[in-house]
Protein backbone atom coordinates (compact mmCIF):
# COMPACT_ATOMS: atom_id res chain seq x y z
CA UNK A 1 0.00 0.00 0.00
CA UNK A 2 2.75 2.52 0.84
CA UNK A 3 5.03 1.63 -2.31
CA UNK A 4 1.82 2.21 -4.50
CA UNK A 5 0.66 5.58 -3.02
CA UNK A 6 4.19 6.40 -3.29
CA UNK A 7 4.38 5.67 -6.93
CA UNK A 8 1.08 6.87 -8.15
CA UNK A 9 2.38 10.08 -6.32
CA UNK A 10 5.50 10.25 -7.89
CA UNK A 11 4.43 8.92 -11.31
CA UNK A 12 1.85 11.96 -11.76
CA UNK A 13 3.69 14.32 -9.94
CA UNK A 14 6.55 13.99 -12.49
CA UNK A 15 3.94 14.14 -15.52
CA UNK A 16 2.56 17.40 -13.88
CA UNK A 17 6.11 18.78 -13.76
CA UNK A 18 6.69 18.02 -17.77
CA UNK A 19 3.48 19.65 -18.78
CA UNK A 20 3.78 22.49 -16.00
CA UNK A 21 7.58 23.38 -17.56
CA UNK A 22 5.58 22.93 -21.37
CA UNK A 23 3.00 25.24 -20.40
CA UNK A 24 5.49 27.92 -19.17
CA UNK A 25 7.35 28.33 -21.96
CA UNK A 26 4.50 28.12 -24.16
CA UNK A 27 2.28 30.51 -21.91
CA UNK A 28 -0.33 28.11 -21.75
CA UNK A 29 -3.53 28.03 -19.35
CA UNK A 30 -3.38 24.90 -17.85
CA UNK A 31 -0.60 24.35 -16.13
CA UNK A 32 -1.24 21.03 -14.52
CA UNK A 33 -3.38 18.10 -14.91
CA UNK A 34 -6.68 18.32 -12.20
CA UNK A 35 -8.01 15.34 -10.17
CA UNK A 36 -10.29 13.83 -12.60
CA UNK A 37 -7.42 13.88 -15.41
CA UNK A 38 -4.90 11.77 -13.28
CA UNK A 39 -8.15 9.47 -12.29
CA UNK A 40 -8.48 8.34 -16.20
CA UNK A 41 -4.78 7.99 -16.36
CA UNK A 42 -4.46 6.00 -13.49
CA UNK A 43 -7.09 3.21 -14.91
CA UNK A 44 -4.51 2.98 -18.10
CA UNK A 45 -1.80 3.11 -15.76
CA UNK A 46 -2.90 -0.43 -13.66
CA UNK A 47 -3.27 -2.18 -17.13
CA UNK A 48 0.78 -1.83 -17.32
CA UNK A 49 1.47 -2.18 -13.72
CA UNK A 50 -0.81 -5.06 -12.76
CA UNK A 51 0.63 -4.49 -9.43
CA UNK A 52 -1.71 -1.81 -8.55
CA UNK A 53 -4.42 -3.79 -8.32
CA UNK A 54 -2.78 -5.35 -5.43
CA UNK A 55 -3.62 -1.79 -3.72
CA UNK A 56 -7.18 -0.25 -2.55
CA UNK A 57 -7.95 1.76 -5.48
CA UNK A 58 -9.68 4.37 -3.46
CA UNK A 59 -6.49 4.69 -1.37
CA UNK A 60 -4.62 5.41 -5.09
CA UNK A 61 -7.63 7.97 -5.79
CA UNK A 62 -7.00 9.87 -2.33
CA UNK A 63 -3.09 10.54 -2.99
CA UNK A 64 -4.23 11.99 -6.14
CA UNK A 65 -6.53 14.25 -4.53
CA UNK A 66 -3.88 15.11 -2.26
CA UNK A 67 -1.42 15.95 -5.33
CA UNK A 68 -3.89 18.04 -6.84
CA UNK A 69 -4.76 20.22 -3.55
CA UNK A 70 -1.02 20.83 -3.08
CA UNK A 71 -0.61 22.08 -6.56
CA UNK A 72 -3.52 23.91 -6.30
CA UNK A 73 -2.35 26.06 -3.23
CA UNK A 74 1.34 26.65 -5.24
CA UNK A 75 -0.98 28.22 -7.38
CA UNK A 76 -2.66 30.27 -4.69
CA UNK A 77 0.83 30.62 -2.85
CA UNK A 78 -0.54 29.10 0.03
CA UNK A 79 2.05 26.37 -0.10
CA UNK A 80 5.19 24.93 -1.84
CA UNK A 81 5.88 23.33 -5.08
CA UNK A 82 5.16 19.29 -4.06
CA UNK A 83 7.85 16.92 -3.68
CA UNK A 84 8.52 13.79 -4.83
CA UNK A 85 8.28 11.31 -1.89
CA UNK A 86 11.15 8.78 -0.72
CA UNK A 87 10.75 5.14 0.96
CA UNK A 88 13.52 6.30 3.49
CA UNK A 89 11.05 9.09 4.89
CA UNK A 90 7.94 8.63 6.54
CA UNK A 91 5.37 7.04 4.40
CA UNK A 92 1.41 6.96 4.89
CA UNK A 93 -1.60 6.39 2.75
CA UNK A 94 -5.08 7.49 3.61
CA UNK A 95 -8.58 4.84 3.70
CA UNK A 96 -11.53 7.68 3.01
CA UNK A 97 -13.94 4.71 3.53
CA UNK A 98 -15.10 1.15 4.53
CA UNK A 99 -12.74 1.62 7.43
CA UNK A 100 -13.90 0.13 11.03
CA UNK A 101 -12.54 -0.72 14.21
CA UNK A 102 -13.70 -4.08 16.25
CA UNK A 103 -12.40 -4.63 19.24
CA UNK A 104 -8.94 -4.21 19.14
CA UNK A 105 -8.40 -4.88 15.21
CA UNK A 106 -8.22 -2.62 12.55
CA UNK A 107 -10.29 -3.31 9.87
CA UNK A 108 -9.49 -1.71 6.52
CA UNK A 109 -9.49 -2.70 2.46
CA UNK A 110 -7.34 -5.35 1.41
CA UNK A 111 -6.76 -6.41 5.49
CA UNK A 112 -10.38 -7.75 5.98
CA UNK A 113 -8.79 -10.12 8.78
CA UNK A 114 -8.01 -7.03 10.57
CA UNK A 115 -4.59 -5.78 11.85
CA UNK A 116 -3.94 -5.92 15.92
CA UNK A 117 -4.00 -2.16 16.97
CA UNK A 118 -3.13 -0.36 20.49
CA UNK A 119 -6.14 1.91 20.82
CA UNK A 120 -4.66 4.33 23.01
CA UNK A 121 -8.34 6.32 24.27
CA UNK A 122 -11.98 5.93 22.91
CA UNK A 123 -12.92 6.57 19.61
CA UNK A 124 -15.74 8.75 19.48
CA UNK A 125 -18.61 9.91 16.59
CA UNK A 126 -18.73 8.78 13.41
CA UNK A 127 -15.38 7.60 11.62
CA UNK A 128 -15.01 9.63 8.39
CA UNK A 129 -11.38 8.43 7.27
CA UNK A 130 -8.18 6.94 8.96
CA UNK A 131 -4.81 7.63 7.50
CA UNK A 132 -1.65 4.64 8.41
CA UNK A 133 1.77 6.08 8.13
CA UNK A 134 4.76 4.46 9.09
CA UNK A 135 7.76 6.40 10.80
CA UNK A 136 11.51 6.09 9.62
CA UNK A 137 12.24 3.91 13.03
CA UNK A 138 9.43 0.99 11.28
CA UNK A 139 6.85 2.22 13.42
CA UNK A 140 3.40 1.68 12.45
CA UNK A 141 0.77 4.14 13.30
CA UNK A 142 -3.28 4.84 12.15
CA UNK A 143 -4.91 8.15 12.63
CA UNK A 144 -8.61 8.07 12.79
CA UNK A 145 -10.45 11.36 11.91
CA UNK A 146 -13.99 11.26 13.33
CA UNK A 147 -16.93 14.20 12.66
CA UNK A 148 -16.56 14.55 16.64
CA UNK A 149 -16.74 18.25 17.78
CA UNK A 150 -14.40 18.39 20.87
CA UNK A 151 -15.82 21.36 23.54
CA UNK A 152 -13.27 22.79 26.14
CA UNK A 153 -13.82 25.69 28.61
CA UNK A 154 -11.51 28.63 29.13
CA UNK A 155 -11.46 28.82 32.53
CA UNK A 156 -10.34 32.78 33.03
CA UNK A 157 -10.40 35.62 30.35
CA UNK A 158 -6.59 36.94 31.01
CA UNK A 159 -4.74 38.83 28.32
CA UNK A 160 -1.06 37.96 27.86
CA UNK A 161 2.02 38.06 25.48
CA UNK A 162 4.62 35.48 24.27
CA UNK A 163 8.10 36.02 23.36
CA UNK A 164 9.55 33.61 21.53
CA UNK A 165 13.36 32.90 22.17
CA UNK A 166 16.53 30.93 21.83
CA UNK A 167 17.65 30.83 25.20
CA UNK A 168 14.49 30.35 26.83
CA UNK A 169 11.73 29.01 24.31
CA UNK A 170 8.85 30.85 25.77
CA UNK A 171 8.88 34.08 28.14
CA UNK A 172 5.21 35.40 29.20
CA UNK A 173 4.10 38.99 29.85
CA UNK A 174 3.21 37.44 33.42
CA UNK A 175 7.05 37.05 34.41
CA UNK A 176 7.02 32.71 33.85
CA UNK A 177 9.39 31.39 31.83
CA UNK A 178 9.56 27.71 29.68
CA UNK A 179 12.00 25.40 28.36
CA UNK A 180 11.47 21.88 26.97
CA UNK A 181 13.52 19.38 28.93
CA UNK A 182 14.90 17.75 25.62
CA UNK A 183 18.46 16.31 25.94
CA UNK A 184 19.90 15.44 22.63
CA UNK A 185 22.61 13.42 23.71
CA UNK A 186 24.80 11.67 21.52
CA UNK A 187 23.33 12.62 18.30
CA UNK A 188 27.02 13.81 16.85
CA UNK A 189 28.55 10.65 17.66
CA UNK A 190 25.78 8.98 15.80
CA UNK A 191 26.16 10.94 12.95
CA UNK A 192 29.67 10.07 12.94
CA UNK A 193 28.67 6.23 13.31
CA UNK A 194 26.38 6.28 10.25
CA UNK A 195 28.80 8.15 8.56
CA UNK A 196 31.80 5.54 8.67
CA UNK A 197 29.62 2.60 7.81
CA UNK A 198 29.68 0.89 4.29
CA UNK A 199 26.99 2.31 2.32
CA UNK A 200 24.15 -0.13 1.72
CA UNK A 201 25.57 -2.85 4.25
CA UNK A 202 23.69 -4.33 7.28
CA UNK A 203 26.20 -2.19 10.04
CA UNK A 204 25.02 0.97 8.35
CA UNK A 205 21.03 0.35 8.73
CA UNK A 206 21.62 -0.62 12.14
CA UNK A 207 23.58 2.60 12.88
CA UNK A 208 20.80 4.58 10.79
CA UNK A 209 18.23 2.81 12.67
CA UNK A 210 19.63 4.12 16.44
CA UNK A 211 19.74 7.70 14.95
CA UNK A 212 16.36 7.78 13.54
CA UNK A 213 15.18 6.02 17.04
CA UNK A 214 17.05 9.50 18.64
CA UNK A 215 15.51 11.98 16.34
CA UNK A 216 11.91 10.28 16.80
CA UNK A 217 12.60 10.29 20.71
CA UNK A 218 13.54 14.04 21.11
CA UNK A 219 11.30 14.90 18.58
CA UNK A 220 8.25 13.50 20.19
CA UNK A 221 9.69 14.82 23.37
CA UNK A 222 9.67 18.31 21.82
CA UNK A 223 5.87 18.11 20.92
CA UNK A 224 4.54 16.97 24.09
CA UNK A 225 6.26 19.65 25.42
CA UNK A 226 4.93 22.44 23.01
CA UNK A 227 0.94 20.40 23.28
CA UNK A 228 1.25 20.80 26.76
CA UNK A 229 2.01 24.48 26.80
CA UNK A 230 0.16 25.68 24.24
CA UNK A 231 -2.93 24.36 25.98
CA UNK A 232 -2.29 25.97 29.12
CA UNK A 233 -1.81 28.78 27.67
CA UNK A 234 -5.08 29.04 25.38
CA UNK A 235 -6.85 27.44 28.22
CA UNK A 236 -6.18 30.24 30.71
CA UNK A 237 -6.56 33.64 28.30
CA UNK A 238 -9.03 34.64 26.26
CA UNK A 239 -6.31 37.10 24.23
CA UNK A 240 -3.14 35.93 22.78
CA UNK A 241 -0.19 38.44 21.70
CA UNK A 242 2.43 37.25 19.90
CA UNK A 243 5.40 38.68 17.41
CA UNK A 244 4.81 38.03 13.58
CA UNK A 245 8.11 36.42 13.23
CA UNK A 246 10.07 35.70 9.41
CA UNK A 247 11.13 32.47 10.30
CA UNK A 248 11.96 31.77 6.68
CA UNK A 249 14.75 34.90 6.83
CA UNK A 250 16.05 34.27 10.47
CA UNK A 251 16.60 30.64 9.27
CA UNK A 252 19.43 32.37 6.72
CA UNK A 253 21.83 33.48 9.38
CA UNK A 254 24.11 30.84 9.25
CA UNK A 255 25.46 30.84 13.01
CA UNK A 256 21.62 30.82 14.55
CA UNK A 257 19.87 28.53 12.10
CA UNK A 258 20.70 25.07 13.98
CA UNK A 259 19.37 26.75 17.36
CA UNK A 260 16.26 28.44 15.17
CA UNK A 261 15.29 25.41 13.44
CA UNK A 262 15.63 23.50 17.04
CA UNK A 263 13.07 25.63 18.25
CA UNK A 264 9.86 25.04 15.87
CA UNK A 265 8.73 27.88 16.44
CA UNK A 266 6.18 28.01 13.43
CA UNK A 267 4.98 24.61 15.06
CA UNK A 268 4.11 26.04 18.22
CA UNK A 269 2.55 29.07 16.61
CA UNK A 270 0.13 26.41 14.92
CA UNK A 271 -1.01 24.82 17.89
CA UNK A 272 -1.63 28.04 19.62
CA UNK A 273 -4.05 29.13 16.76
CA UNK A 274 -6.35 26.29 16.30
CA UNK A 275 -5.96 25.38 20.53
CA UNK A 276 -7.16 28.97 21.17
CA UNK A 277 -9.83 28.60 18.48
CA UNK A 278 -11.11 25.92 20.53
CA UNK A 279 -11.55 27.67 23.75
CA UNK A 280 -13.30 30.46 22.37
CA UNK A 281 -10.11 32.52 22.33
CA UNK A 282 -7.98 34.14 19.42
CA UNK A 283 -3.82 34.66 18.78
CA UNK A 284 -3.27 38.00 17.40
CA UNK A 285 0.02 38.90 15.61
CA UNK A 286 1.38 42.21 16.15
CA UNK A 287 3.57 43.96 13.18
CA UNK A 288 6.73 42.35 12.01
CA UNK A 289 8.88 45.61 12.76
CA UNK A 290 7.76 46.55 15.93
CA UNK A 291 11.39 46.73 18.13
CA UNK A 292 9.61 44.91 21.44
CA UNK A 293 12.90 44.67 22.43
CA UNK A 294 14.40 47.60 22.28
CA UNK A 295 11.43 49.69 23.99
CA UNK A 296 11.05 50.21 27.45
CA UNK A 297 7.76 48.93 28.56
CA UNK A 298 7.40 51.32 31.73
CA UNK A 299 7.86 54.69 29.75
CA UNK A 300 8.31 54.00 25.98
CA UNK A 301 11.88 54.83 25.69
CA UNK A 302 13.40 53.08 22.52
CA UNK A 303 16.82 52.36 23.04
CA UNK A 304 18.71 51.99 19.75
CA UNK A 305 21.75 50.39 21.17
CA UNK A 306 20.62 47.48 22.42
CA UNK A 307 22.06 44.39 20.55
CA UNK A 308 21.73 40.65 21.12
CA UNK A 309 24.26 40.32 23.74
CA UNK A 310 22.36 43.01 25.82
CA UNK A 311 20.02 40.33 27.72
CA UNK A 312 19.38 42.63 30.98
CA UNK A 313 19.46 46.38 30.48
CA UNK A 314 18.50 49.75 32.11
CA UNK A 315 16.24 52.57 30.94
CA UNK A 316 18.35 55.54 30.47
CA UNK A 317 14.92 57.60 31.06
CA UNK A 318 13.34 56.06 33.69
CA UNK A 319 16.32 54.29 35.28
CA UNK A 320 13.83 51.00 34.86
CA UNK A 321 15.69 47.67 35.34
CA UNK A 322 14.68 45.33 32.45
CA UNK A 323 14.83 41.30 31.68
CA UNK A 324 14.81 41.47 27.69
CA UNK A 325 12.95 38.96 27.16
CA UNK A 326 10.17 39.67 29.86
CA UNK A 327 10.01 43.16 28.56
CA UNK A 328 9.26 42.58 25.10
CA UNK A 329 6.61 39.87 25.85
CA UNK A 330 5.17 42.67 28.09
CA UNK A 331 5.61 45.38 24.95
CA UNK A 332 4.00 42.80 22.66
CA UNK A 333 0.90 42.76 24.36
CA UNK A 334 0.84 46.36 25.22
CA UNK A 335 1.29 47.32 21.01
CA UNK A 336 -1.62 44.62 20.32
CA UNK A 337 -3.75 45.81 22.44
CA UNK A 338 -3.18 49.43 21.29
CA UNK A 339 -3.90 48.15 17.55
CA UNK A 340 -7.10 46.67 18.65
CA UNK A 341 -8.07 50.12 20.52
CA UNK A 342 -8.28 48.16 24.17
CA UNK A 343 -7.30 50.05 27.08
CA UNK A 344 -5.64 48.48 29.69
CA UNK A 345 -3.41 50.22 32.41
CA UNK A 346 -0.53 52.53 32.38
CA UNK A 347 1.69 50.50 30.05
CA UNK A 348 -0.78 50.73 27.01
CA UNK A 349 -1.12 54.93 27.69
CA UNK A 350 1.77 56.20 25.90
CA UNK A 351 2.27 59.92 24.87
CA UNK A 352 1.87 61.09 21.25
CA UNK A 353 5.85 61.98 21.66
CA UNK A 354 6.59 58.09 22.50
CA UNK A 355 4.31 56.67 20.02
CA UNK A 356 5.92 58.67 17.25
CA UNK A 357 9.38 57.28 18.57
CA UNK A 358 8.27 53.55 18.53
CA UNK A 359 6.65 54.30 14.84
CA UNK A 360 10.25 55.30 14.37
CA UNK A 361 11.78 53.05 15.12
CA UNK A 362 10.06 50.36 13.25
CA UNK A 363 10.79 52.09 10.18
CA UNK A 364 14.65 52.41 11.04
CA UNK A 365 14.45 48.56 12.14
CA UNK A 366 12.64 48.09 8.53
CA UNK A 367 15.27 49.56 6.81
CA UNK A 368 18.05 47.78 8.60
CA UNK A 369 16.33 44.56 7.39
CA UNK A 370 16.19 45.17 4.00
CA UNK A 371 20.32 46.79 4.13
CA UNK A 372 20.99 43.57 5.04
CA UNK A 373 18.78 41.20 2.26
């Protein structure tokens, strides 16, 4: 089942890419071929491969819908160009129906004698579709997607900001601080084990196999981490500040991108918007040059010689003593709050003399980013 979604994929994706690279230099219309094109294609294409009939044929029929709404949104730039998929990555194929659960089997097309599953908590309302992947480690998993409306209560209506860091992950206006406990161990030395192995021989997938094993482990470690704080968070305020960060151009600095990438940030950001959704609550971003940083948050003083090594500094104005990182999670929610005209104590009632210094300095921390594309 995997190797044929995986081919069907790959087979269409590379026709797509021949008659996408046609239709560019001929300024054609159609660019790609839709759903229902690959569909009649794929009929022709199991009379050659007999093989495919091996596979659910609605299964086959899903991965092309899936090619076809990822091209679709590089159209839209929602999205990237689609890749072509590898057997060494994770692999999954989707079941959109005649998929049921009895007991503790897993009953799906082509496995009518069912396949022993761990069901981890109760599956509840009606199943629509169930999706089996398989990780790089050969672990077997099945998602189940159900038409179950999950209802969670907010239990205050708090306001607060997130700063988003290297050295600590999280830092809230409210003065707590979080950090996953993720130890990566000896991930080098594995690397360096994998790398001295014959390629292709048994040593070397063995010495793969403990490094993908480490990965999975600190990875899954990093996302019950991020699950678990996220929902506190959205559980516990109804308003959500954070900084509209350009992950994509911070990733380009060559001596922060291992400790960037470490960080997922765009993966938390995602669970705070659809766990905030589902409290009633909302994330709001505020603008991508505001310098939360470099402003004071008890009198609006922008200091523009603060740099990264600066992690505590003091107001020359107001003689304020400030944690960096607790001060701009403090300035973030003060400037959202201002762009949604909500009042809320003495930080958020700056002087039209300090507001045109912070407009300022956005445009002078604007600049500086685009000196230095």
């Amino acid at each position: 089942m995997f190797g044929c979604s995986r081919f069907t994929w790959n087979y269409f994706l590379d026709l797509n890419n021949k008659i996408y690279l046609e239709a560019k230099e001929k300024e054609l219309k159609k660019k790609h071929l839709n759903y229902y094109d690959c569909a009649n294609q794929l009929t022709e294409l199991k009379t050659k491969n007999k093989w495919l009939k091996e596979a659910n044929s609605q299964s086959l029929q899903q991965t092309l819908k899936d090619l076809d709404t990822t091209y679709n949104k590089f159209f839209q730039k929602k999205g990237g160009f689609p890749n072509f998929k590898s057997k060494k990555n994770r692999q999954s194929f989707r079941i959109p129906q005649s998929f049921k659960l009895k007991d503790d089997q897993s009953v799906l097309p082509k496995f009518k004698e069912g396949i022993k599953t761990i069901i981890h908590r109760k599956v509840e309302g009606k199943i629509r579709y169930a999706t089996v992947s398989k990780t790089k480690t050969g672990r077997y998993f099945v998602s189940i997607t159900t038409d179950f409306e999950v209802k969670k209560k907010r239990i205050s209506d708090n306001r607060l900001g997130v700063d988003l860091g290297i050295k600590d992950f999280a830092v809230l206006s409210n003065g707590e601080k979080y950090n996953p406990k993720v130890k990566e161990g000896n991930i080098r030395f594995l690397h360096k084990q994998v790398s001295k192995k014959k390629k292709d021989s048994n040593n070397r997938n063995k010495a793969r196999l403990k490094l993908a094993k480490k990965y999975e482990k600190t990875n899954n470690q990093n996302q019950d981490f991020q699950h678990k704080l996220s929902d506190k968070i959205c559980k516990e305020n109804k308003l959500i500040a954070i900084e509209d960060l350009n992950i994509k151009g911070m990733v380009k600095n060559h001596c922060l991108a291992r400790a960037l990438s470490n960080q997922s940030w765009y993966s938390f950001i995602i669970k705070l918007g659809y766990k905030a959704r589902r409290y009633g609550g909302k994330v709001v971003k505020t603008k991508r040059f505001y310098p939360s940083s470099k402003t004071c948050s008890c009198c609006g003083f922008v200091n523009q010689e603060l740099t990264l090594t600066h992690r505590d500094w003091q107001c020359p104005q107001c003689q304020t003593e400030l944690d960096r990182d607790l001060n701009a999670s403090q300035n973030i929610l003060a400037q959202v709050l201002r762009e949604l005209n909500i009042k809320g104590g003495r930080v958020y009632r700056l002087k039209p003399v300090e507001l045109s210094s912070l407009d300022e300095a956005a445009k002078q921390e604007a600049l500086g980013s685009l000196a230095q594309r």
